[in-house]
C-alpha atoms as a PDB file:
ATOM      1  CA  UNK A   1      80.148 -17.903  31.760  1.00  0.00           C
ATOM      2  CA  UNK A   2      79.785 -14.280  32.913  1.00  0.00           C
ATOM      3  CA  UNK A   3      76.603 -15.724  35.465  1.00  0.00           C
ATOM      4  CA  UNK A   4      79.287 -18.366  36.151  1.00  0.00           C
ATOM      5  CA  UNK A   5      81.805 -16.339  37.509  1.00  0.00           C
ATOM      6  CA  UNK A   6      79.320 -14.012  39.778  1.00  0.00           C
ATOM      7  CA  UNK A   7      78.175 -17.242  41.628  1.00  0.00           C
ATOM      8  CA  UNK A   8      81.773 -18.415  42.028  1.00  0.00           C
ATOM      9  CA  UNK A   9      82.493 -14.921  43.953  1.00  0.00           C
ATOM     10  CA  UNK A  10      79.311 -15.255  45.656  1.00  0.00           C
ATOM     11  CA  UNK A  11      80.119 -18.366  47.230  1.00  0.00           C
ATOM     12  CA  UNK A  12      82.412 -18.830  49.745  1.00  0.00           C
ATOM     13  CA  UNK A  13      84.162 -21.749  48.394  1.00  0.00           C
ATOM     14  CA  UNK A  14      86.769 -22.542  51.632  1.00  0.00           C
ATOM     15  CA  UNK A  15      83.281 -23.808  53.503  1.00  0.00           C
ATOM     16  CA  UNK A  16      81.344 -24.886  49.832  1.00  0.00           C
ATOM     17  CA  UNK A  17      82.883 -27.101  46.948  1.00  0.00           C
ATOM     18  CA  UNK A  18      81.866 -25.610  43.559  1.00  0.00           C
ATOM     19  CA  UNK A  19      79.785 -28.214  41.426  1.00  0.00           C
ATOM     20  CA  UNK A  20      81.710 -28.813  38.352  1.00  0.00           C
ATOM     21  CA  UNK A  21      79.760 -26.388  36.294  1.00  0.00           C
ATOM     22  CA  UNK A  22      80.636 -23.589  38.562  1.00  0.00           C
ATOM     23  CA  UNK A  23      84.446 -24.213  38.226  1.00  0.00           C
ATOM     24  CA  UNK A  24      86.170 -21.293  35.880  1.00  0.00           C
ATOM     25  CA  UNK A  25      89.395 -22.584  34.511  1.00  0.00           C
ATOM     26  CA  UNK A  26      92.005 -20.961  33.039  1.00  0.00           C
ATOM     27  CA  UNK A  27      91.285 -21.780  29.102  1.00  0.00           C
ATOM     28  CA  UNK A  28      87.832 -19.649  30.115  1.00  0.00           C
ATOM     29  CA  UNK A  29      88.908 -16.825  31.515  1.00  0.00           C
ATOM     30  CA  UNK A  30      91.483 -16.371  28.253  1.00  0.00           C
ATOM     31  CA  UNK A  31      88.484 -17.177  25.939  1.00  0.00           C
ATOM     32  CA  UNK A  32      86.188 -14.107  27.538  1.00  0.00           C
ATOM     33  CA  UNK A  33      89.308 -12.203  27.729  1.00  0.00           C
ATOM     34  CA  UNK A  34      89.591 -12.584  23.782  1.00  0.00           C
ATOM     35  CA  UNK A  35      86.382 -11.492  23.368  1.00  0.00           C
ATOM     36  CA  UNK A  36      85.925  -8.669  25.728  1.00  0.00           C
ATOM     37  CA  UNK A  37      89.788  -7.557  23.399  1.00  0.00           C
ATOM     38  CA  UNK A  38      87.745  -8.031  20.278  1.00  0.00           C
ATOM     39  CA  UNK A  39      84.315  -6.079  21.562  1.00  0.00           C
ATOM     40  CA  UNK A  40      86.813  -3.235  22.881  1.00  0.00           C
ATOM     41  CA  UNK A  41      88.442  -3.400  19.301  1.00  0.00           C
ATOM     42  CA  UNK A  42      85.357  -3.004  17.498  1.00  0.00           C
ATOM     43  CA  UNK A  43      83.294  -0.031  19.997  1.00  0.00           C
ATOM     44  CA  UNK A  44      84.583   3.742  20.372  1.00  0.00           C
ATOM     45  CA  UNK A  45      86.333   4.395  23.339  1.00  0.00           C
ATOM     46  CA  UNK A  46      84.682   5.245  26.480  1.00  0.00           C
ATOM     47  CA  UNK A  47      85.089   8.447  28.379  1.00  0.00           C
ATOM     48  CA  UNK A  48      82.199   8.895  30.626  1.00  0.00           C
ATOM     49  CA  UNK A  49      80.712   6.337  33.166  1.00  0.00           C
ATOM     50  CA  UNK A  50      77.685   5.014  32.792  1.00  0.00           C
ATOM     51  CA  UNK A  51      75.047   5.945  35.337  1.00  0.00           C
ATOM     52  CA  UNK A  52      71.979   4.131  36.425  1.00  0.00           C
ATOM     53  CA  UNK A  53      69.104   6.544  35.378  1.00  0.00           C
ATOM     54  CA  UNK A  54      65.296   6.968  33.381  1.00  0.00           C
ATOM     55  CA  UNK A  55      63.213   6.433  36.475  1.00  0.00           C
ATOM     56  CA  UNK A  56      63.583   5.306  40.058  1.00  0.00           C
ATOM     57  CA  UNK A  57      62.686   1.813  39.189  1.00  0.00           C
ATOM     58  CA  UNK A  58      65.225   1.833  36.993  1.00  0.00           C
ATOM     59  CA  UNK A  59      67.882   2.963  38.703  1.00  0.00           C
ATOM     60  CA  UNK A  60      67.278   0.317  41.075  1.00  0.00           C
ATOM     61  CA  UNK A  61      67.186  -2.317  38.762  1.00  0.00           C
ATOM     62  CA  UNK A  62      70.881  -1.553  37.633  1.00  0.00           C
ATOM     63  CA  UNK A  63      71.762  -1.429  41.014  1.00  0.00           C
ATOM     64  CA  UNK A  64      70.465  -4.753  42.612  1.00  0.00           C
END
């Protein structure tokens, strides 16, 4: 649903109706909610951002 919600930003819906697949309701959003609580719950705390890095290619790759 994650991919799901990237294309639904990336289109500009006012000119484009979503398909029916690409429609985020409200009962999704709470179910990733839940589980990005329950991953949070589970992995230590973080205090840093992560950076791109390893080699230029890489750091494009995160990115793009």
């Amino acid at each position: 649903k994650l991919f799901t919600v990237g294309s639904y930003l990336a289109t500009e819906t006012e000119q484009i109706e979503p398909k029916a697949a690409s429609i985020i309701t409200r009962e999704n959003v709470a179910r990733i909610e839940e589980q990005i609580d329950k991953l949070d719950s589970e992995l230590p705390r973080l205090t840093r951002f992560v950076l791109p890095g390893g080699s230029e290619s890489a750091s494009r790759a995160h990115i793009c």
